[in-house]
Protein backbone atom coordinates (compact mmCIF):
# COMPACT_ATOMS: atom_id res chain seq x y z
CA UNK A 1 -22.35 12.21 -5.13
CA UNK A 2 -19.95 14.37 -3.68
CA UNK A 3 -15.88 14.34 -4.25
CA UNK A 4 -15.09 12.87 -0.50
CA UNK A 5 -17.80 10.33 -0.97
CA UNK A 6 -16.33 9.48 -4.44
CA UNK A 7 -12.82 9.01 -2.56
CA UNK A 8 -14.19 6.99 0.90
CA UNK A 9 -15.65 4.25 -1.94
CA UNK A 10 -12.67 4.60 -3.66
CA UNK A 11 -10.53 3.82 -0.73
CA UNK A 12 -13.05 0.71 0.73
CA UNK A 13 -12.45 -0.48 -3.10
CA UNK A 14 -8.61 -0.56 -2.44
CA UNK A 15 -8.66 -1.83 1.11
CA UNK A 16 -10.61 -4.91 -0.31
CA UNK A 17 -7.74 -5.24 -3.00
CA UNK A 18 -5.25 -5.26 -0.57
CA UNK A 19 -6.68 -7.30 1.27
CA UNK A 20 -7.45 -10.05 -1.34
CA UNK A 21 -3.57 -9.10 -2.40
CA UNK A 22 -2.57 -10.33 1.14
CA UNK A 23 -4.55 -13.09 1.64
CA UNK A 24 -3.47 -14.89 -2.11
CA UNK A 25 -0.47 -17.02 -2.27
CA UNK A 26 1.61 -14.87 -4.77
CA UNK A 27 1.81 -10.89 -5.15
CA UNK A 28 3.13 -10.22 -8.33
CA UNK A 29 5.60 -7.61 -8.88
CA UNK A 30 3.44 -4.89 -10.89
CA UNK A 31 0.63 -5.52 -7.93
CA UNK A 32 2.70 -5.20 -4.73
CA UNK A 33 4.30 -1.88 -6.36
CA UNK A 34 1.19 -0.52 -7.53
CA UNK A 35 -0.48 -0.79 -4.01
CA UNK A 36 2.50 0.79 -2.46
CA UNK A 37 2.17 3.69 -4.96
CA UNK A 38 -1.59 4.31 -4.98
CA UNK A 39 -1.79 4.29 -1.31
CA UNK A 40 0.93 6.76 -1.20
CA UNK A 41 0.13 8.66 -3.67
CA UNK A 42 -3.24 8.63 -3.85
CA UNK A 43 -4.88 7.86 -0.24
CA UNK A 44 -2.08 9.49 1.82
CA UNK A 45 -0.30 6.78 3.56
CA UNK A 46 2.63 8.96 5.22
CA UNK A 47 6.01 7.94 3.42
CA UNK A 48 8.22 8.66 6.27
CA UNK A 49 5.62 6.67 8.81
CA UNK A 50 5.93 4.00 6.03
CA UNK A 51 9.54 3.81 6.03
CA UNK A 52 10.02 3.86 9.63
CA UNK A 53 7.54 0.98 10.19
CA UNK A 54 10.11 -1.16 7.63
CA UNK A 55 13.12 0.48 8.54
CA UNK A 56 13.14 1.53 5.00
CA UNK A 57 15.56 4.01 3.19
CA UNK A 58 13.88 6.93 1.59
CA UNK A 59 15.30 4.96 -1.88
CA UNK A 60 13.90 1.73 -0.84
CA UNK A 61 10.44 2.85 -0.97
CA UNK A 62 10.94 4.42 -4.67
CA UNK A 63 12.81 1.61 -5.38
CA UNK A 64 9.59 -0.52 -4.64
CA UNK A 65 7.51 1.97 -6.46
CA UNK A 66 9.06 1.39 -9.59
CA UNK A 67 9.75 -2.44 -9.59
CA UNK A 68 13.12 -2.51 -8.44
CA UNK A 69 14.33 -4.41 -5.70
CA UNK A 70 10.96 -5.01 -4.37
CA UNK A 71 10.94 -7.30 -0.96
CA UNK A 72 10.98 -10.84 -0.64
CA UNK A 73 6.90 -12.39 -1.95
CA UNK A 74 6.79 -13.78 1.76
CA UNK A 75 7.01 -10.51 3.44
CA UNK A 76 4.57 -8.70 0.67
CA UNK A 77 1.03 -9.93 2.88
CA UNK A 78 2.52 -8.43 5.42
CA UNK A 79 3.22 -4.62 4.18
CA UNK A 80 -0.25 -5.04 2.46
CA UNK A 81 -1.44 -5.42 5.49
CA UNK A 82 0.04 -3.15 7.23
CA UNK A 83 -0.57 -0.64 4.86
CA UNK A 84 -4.03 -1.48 5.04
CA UNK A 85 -4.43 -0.87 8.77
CA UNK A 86 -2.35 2.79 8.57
CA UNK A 87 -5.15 3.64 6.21
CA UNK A 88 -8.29 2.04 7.58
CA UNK A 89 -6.99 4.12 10.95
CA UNK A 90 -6.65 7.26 9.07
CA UNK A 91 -9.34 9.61 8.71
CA UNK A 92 -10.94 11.12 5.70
């Protein structure tokens, strides 16, 4: 199997945990950051696209990176989802 195939499976994998993270009644801290960072760092969600669609600080985002003053659990589904749909648009 080759890399990019590795890395499309890899990314349907984490669109289905986001979107079971979403869809459940509580995010937990360590979850809600660690989505934020993988998709970042790992699948290429663009920070500054990210920030802008939150009107988020350039410290907010590492801030919710690193479990510290992460937003409120109601508006978590919501940048899951969103997050979701910025990569499900983007192209491998």
């Amino acid at each position: 199997m080759s890399p990019s195939n590795v890395k499309s499976l890899e990314k349907e994998a984490f669109l289905r945990r986001l979107a079971t993270l979403a869809a459940a009644q509580n995010i937990s801290d360590s979850d809600f950051a660690d989505s934020v960072y993988t998709a970042l760092t790992r699948f290429g969600l663009d920070e500054t696209a990210f920030r802008a669609g939150f009107g988020l600080s350039k410290g907010a985002v590492d801030r919710w990176t690193t479990l510290k003053n992460l937003p409120q659990p109601t508006v978590r589904p919501h940048v899951l989802t969103w997050i979701a749909a910025q990569l499900s648009d983007k192209a491998e």
